[in-house]
ModelCIF file with pLDDT and N, C-alpha, C, O atoms, coordinates in Angstrom:
data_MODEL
#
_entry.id   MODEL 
#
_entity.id                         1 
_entity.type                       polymer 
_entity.pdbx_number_of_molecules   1 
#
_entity_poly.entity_id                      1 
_entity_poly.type                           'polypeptide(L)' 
_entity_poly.nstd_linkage                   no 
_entity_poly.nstd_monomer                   no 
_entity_poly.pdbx_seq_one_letter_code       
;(UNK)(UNK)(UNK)(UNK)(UNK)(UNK)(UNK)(UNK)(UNK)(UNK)(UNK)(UNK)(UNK)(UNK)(UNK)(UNK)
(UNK)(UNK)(UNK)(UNK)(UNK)(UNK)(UNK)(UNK)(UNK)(UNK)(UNK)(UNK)(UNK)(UNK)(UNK)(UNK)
(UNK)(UNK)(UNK)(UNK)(UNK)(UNK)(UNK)(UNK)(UNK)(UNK)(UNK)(UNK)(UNK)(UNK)(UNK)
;
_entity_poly.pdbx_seq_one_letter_code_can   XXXXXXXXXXXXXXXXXXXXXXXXXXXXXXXXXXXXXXXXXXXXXXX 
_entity_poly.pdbx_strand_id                 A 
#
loop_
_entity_poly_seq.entity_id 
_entity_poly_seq.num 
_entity_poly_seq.mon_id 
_entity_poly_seq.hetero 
1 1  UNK n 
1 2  UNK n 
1 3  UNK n 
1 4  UNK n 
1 5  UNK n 
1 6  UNK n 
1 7  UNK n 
1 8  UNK n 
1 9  UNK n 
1 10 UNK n 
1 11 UNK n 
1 12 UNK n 
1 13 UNK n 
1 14 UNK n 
1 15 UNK n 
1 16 UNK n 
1 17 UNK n 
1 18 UNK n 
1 19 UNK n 
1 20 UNK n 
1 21 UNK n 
1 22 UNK n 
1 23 UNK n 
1 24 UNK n 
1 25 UNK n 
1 26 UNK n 
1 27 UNK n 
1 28 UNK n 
1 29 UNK n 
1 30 UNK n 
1 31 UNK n 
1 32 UNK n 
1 33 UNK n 
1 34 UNK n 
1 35 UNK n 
1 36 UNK n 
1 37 UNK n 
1 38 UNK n 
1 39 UNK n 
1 40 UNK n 
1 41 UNK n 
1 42 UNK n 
1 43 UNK n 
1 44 UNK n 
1 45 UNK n 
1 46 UNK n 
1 47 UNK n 
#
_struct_asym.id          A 
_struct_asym.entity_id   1 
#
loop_
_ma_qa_metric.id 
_ma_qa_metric.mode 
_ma_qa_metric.name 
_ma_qa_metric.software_group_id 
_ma_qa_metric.type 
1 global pLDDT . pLDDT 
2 local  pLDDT . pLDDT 
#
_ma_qa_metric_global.metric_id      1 
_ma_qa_metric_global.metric_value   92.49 
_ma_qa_metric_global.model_id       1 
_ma_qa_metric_global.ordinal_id     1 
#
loop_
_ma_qa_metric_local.label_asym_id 
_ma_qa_metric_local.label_comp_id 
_ma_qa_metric_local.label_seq_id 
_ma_qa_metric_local.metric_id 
_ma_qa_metric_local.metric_value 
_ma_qa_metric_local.model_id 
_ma_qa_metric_local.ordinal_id 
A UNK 1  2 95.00 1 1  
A UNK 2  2 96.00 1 2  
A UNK 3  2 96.00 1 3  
A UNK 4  2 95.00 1 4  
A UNK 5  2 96.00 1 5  
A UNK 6  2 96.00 1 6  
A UNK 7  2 96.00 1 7  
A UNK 8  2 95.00 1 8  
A UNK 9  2 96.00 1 9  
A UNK 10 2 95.00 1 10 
A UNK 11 2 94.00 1 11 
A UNK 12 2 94.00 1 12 
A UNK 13 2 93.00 1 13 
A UNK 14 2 94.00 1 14 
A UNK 15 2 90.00 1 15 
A UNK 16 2 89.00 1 16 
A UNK 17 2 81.00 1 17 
A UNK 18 2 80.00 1 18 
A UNK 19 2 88.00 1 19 
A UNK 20 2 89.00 1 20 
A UNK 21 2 90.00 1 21 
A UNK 22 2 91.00 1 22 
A UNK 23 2 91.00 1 23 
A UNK 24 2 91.00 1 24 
A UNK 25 2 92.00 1 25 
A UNK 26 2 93.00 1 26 
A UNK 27 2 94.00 1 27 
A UNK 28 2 95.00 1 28 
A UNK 29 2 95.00 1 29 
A UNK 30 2 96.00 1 30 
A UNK 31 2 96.00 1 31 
A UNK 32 2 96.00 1 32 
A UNK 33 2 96.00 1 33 
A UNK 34 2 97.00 1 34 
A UNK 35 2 97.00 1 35 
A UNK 36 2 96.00 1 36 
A UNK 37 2 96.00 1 37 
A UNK 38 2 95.00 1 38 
A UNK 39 2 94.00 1 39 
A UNK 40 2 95.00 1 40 
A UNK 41 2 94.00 1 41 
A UNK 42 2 93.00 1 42 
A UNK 43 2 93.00 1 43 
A UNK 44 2 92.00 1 44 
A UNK 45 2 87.00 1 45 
A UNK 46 2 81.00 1 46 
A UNK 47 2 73.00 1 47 
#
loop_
_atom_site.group_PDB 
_atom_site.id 
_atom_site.type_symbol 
_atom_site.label_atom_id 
_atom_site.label_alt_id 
_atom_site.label_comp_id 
_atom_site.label_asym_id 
_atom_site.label_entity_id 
_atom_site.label_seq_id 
_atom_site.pdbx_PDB_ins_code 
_atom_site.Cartn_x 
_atom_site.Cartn_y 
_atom_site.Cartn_z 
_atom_site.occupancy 
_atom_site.B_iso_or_equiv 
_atom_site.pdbx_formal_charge 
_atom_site.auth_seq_id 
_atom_site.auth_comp_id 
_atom_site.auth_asym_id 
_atom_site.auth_atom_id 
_atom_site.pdbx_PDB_model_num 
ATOM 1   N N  . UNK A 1 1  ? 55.224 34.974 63.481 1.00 95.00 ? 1  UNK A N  1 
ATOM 2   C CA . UNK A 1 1  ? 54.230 36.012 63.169 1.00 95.00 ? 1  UNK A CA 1 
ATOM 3   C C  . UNK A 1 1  ? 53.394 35.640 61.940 1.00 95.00 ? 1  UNK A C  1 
ATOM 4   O O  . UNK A 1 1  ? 52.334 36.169 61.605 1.00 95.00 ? 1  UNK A O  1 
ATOM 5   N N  . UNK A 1 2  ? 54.017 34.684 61.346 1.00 96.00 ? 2  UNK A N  1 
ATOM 6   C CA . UNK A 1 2  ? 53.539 34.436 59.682 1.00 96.00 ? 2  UNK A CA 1 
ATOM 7   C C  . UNK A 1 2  ? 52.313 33.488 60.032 1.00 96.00 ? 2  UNK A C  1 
ATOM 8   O O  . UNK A 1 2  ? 51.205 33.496 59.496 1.00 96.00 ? 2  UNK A O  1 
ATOM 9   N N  . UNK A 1 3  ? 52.668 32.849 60.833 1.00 96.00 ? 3  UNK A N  1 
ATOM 10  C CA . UNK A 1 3  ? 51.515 31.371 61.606 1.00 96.00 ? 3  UNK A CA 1 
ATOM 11  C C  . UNK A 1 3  ? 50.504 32.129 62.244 1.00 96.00 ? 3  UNK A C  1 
ATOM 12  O O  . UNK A 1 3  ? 49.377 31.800 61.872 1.00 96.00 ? 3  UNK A O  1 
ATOM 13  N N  . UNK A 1 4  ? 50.532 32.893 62.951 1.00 95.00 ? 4  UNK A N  1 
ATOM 14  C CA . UNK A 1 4  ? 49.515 33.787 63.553 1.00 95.00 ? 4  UNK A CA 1 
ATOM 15  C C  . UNK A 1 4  ? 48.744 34.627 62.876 1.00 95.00 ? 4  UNK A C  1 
ATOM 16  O O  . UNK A 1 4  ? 47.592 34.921 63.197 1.00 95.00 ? 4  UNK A O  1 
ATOM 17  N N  . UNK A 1 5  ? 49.389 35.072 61.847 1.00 96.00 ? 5  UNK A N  1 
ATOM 18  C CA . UNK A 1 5  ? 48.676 35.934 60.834 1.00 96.00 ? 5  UNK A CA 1 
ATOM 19  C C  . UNK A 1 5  ? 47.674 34.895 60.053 1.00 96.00 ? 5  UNK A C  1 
ATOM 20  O O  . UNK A 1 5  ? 46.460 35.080 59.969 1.00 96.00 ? 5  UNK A O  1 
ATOM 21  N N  . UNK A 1 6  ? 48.363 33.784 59.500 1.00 96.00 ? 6  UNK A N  1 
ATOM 22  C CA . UNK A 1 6  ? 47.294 32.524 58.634 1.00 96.00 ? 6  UNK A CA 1 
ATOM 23  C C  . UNK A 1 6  ? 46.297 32.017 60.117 1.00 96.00 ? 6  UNK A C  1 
ATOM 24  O O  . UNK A 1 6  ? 45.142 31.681 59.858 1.00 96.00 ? 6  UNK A O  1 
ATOM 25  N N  . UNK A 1 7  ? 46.611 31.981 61.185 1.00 96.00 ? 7  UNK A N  1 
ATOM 26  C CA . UNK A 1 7  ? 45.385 31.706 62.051 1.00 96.00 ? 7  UNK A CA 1 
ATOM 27  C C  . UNK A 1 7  ? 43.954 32.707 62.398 1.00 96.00 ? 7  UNK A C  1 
ATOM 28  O O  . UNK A 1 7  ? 42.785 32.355 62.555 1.00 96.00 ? 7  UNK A O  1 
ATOM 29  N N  . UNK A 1 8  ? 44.595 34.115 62.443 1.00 95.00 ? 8  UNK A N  1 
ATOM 30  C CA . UNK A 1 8  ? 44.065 35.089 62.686 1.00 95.00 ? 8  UNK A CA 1 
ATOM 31  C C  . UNK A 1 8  ? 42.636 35.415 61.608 1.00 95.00 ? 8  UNK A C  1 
ATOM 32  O O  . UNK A 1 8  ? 41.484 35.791 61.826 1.00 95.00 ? 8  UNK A O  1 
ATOM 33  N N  . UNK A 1 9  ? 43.600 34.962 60.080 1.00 96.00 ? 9  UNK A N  1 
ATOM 34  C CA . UNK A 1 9  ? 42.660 34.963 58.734 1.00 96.00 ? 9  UNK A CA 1 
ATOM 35  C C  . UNK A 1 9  ? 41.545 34.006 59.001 1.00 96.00 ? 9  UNK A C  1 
ATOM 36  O O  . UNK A 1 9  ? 40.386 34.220 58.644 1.00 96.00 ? 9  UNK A O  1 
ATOM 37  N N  . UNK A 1 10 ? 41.997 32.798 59.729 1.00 95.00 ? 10 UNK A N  1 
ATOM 38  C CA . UNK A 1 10 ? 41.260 31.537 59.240 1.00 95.00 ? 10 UNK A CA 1 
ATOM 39  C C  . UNK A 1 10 ? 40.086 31.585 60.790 1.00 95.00 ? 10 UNK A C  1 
ATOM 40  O O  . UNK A 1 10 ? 39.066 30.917 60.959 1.00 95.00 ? 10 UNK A O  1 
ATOM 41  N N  . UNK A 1 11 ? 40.537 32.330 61.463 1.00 94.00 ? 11 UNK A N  1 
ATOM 42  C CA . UNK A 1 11 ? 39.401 32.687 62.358 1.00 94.00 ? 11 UNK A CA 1 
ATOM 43  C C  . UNK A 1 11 ? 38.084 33.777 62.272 1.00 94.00 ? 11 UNK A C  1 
ATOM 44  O O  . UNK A 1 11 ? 37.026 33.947 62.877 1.00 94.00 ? 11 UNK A O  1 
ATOM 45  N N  . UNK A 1 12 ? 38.780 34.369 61.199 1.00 94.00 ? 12 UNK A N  1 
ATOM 46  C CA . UNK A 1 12 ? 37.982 35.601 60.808 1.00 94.00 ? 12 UNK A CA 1 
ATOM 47  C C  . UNK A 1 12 ? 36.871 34.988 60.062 1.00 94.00 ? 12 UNK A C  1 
ATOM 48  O O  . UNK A 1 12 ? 35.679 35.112 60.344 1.00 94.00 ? 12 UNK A O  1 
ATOM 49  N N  . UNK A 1 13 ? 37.531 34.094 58.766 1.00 93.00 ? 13 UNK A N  1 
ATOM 50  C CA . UNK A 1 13 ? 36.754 33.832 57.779 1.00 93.00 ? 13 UNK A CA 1 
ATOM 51  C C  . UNK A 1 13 ? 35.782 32.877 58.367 1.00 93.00 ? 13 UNK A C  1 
ATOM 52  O O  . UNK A 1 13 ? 34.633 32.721 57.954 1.00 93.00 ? 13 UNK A O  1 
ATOM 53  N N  . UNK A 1 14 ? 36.419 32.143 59.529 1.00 94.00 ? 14 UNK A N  1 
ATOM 54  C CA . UNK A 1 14 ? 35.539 31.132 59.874 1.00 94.00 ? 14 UNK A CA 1 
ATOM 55  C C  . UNK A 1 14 ? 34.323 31.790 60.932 1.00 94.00 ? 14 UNK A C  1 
ATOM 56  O O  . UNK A 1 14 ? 33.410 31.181 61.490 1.00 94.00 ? 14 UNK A O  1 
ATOM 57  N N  . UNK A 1 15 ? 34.659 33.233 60.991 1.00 90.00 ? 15 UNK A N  1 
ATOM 58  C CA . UNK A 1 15 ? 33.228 33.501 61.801 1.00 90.00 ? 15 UNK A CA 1 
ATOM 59  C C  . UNK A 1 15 ? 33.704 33.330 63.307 1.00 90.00 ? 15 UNK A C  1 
ATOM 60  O O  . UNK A 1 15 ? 32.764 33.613 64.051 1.00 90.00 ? 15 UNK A O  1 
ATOM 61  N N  . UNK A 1 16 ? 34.952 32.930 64.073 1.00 89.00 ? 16 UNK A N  1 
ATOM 62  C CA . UNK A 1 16 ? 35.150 32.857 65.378 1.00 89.00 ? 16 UNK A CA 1 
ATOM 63  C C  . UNK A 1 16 ? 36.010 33.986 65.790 1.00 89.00 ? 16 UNK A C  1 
ATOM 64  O O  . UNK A 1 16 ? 37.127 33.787 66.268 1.00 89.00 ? 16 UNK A O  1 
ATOM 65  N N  . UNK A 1 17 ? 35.504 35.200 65.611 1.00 81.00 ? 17 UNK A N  1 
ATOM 66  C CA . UNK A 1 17 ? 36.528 36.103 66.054 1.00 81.00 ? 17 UNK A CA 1 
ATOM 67  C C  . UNK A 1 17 ? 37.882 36.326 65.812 1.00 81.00 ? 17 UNK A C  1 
ATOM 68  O O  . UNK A 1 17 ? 38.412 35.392 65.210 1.00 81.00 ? 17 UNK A O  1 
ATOM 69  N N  . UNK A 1 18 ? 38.706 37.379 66.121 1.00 80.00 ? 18 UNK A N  1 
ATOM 70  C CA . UNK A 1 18 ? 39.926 37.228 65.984 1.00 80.00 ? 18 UNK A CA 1 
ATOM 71  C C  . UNK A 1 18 ? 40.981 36.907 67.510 1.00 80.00 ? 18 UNK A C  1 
ATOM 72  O O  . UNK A 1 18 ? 40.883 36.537 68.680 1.00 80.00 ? 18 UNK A O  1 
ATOM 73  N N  . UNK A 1 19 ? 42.365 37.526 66.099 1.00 88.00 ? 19 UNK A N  1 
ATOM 74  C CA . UNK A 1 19 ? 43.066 36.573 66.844 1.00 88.00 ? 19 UNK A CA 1 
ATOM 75  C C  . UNK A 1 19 ? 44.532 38.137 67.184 1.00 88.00 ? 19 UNK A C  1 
ATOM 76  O O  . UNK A 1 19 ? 45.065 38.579 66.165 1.00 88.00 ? 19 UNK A O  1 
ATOM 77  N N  . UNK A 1 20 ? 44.880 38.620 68.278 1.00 89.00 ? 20 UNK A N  1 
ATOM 78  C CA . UNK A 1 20 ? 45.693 39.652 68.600 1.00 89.00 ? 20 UNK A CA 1 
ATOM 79  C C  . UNK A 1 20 ? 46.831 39.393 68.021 1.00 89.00 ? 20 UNK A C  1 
ATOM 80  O O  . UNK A 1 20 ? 47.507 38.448 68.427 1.00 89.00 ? 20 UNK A O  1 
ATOM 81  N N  . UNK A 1 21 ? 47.258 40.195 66.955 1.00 90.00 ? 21 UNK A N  1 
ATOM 82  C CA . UNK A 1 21 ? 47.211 41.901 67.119 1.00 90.00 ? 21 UNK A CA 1 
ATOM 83  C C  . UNK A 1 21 ? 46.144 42.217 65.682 1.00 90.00 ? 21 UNK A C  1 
ATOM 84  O O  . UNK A 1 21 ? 46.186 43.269 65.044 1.00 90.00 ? 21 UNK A O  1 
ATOM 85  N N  . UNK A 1 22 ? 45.152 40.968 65.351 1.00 91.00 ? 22 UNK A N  1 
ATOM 86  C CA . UNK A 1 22 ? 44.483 41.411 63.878 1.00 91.00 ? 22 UNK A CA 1 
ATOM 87  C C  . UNK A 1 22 ? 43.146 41.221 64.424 1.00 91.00 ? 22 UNK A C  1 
ATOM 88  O O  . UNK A 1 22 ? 42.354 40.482 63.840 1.00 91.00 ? 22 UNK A O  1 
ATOM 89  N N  . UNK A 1 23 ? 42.886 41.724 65.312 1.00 91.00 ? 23 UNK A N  1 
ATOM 90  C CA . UNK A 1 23 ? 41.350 41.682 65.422 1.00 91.00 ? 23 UNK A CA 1 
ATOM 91  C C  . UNK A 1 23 ? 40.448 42.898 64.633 1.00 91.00 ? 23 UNK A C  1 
ATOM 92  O O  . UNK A 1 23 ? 39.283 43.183 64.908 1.00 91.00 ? 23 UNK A O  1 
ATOM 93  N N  . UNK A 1 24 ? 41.165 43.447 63.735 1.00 91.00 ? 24 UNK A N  1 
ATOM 94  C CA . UNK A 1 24 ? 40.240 44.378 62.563 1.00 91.00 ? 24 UNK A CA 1 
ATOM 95  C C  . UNK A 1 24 ? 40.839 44.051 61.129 1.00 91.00 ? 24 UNK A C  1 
ATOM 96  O O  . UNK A 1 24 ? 41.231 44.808 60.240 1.00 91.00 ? 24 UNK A O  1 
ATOM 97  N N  . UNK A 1 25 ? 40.771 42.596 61.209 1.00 92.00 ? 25 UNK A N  1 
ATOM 98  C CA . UNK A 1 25 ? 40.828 42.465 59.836 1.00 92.00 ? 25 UNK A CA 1 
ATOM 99  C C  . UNK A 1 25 ? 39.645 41.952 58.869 1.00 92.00 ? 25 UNK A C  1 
ATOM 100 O O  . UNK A 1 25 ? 38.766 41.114 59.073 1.00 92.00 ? 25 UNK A O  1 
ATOM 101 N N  . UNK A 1 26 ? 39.872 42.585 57.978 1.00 93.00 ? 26 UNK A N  1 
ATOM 102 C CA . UNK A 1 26 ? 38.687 42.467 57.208 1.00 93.00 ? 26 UNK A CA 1 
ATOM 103 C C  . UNK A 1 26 ? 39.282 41.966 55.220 1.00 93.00 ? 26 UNK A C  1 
ATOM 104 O O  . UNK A 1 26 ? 40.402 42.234 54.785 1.00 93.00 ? 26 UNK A O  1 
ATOM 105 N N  . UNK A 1 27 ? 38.470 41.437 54.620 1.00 94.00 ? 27 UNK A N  1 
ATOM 106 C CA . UNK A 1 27 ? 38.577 40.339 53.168 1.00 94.00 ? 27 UNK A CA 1 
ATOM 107 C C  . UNK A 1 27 ? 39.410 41.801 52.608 1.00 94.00 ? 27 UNK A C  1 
ATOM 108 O O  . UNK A 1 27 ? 40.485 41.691 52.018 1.00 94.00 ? 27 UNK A O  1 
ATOM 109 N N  . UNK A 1 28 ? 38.858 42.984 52.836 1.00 95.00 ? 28 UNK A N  1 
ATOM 110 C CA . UNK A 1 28 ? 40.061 44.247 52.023 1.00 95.00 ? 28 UNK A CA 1 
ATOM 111 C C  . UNK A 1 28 ? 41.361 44.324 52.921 1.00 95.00 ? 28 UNK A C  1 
ATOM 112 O O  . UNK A 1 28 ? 42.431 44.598 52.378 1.00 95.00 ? 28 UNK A O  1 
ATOM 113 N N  . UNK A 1 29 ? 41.302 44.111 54.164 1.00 95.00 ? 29 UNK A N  1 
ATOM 114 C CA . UNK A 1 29 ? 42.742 44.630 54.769 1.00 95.00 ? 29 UNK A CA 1 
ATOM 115 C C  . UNK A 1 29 ? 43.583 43.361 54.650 1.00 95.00 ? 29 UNK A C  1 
ATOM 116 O O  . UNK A 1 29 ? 44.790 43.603 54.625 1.00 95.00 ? 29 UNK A O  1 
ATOM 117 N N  . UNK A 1 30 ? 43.273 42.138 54.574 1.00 96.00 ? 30 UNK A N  1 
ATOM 118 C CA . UNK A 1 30 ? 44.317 41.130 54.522 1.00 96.00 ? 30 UNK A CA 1 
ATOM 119 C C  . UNK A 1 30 ? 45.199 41.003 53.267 1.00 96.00 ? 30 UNK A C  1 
ATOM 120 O O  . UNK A 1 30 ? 46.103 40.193 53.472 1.00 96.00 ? 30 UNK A O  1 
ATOM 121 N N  . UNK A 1 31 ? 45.226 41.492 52.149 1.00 96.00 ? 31 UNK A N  1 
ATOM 122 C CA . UNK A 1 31 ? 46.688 41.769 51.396 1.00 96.00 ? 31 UNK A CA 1 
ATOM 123 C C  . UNK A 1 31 ? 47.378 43.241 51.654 1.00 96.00 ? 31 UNK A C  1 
ATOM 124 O O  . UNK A 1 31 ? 48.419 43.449 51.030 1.00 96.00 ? 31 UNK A O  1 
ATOM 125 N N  . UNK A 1 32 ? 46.876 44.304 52.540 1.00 96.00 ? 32 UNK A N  1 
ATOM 126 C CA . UNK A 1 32 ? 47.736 44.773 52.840 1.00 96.00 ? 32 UNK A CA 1 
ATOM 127 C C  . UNK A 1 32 ? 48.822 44.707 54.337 1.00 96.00 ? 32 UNK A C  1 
ATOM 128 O O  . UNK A 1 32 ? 49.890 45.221 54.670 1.00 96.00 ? 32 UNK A O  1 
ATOM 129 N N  . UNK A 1 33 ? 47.574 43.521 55.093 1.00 96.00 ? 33 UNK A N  1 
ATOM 130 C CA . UNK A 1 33 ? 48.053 43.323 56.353 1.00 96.00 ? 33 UNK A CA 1 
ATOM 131 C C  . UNK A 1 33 ? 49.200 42.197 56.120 1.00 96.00 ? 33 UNK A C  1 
ATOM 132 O O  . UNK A 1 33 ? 49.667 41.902 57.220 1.00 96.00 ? 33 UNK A O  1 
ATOM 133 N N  . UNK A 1 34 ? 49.663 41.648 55.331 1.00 97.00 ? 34 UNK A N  1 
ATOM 134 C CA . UNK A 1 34 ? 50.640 40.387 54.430 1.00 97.00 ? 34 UNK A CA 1 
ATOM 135 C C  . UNK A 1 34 ? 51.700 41.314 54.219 1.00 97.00 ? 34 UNK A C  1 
ATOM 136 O O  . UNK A 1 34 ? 52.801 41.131 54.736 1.00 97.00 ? 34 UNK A O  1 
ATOM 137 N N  . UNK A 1 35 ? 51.395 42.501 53.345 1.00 97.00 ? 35 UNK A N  1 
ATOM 138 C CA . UNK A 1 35 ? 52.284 43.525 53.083 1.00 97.00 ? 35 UNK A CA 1 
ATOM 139 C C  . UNK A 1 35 ? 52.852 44.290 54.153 1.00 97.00 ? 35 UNK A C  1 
ATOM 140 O O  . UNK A 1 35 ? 53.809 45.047 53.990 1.00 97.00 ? 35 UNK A O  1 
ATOM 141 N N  . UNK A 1 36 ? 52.272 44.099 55.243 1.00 96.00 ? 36 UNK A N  1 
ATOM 142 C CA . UNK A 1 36 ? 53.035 45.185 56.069 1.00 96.00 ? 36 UNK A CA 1 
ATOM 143 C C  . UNK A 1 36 ? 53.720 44.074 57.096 1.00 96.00 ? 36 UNK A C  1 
ATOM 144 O O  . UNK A 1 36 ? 54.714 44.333 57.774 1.00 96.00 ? 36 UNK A O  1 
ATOM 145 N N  . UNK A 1 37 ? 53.139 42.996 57.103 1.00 96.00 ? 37 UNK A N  1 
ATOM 146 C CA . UNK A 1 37 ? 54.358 42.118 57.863 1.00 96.00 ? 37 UNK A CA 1 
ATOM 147 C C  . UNK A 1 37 ? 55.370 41.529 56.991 1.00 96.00 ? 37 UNK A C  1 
ATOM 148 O O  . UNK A 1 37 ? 56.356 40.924 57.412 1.00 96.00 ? 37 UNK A O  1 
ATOM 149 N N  . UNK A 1 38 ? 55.094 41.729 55.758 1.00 95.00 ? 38 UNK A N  1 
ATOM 150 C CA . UNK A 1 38 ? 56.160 41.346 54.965 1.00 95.00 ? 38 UNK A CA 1 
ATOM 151 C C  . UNK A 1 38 ? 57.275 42.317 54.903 1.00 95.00 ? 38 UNK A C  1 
ATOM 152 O O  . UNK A 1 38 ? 58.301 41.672 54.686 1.00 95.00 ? 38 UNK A O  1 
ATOM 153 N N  . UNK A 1 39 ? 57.465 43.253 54.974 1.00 94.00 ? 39 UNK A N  1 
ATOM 154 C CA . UNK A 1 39 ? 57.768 44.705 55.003 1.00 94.00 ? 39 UNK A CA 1 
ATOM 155 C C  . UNK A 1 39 ? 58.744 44.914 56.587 1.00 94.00 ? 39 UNK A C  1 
ATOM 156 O O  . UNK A 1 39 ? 59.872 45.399 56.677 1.00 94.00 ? 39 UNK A O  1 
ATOM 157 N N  . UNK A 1 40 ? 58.092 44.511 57.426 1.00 95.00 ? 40 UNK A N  1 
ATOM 158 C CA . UNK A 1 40 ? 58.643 44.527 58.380 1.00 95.00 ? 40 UNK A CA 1 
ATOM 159 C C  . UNK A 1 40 ? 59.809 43.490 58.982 1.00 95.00 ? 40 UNK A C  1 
ATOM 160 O O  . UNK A 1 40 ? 60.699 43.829 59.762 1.00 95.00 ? 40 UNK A O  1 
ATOM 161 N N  . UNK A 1 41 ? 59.537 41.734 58.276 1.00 94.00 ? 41 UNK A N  1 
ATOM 162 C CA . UNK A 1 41 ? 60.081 41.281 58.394 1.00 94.00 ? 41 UNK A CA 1 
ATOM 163 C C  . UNK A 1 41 ? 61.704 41.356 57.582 1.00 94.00 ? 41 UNK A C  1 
ATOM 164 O O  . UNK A 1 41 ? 62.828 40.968 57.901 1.00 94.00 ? 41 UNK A O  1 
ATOM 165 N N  . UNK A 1 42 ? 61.090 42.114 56.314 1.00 93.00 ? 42 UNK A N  1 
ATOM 166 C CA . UNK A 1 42 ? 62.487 42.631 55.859 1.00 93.00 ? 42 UNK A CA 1 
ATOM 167 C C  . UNK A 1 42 ? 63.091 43.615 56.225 1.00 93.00 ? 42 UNK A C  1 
ATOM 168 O O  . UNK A 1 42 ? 63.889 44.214 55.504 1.00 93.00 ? 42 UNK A O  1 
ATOM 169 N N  . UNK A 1 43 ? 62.850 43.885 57.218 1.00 93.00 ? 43 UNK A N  1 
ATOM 170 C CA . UNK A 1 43 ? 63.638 45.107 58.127 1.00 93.00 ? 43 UNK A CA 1 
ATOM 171 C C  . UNK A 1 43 ? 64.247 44.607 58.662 1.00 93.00 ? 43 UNK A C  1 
ATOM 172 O O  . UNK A 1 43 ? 65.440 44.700 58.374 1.00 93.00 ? 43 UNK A O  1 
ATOM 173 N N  . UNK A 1 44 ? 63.743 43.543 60.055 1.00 92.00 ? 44 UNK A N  1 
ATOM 174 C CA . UNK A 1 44 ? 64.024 42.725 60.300 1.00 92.00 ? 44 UNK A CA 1 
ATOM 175 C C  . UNK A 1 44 ? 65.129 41.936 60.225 1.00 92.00 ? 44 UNK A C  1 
ATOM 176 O O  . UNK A 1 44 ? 66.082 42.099 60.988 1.00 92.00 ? 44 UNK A O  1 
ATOM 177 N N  . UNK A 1 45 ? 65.107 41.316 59.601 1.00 87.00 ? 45 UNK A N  1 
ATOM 178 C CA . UNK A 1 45 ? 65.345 39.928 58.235 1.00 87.00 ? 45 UNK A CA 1 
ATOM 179 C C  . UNK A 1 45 ? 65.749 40.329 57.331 1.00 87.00 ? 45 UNK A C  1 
ATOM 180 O O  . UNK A 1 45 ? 65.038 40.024 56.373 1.00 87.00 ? 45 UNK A O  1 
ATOM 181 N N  . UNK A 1 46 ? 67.202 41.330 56.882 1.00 81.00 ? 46 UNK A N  1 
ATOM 182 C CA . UNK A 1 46 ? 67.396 41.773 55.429 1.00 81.00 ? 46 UNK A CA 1 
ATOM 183 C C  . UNK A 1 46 ? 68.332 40.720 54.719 1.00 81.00 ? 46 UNK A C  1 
ATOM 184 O O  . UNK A 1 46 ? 69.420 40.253 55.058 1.00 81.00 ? 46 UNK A O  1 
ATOM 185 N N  . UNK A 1 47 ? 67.444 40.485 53.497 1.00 73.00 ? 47 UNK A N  1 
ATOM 186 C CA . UNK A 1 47 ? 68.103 39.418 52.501 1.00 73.00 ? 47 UNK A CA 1 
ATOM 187 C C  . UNK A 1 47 ? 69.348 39.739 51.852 1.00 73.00 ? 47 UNK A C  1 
ATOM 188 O O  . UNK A 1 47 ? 69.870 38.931 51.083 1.00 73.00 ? 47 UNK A O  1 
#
């Protein structure tokens, strides 16, 4: 999910659309969209 999320960014910024499930991300929602898969993966994934 972490790889998809850095592709999703790097499609945005690059102007080629997105990439599912972040096709409304925008330069303000991507540190909270980090935060909420981070968040989840520690649900997940508890350390």
């Amino acid at each position: 999910e972490w790889m998809i999320l850095d592709e999703a960014i790097y499609l945005f910024r690059n102007g080629d659309g997105g990439l599912e499930p972040y096709l409304d991300l925008t330069e303000e929602t991507i540190p909270s969209t980090i935060y909420t898969l981070t968040q989840q993966f520690l649900v997940r994934h508890p350390i």
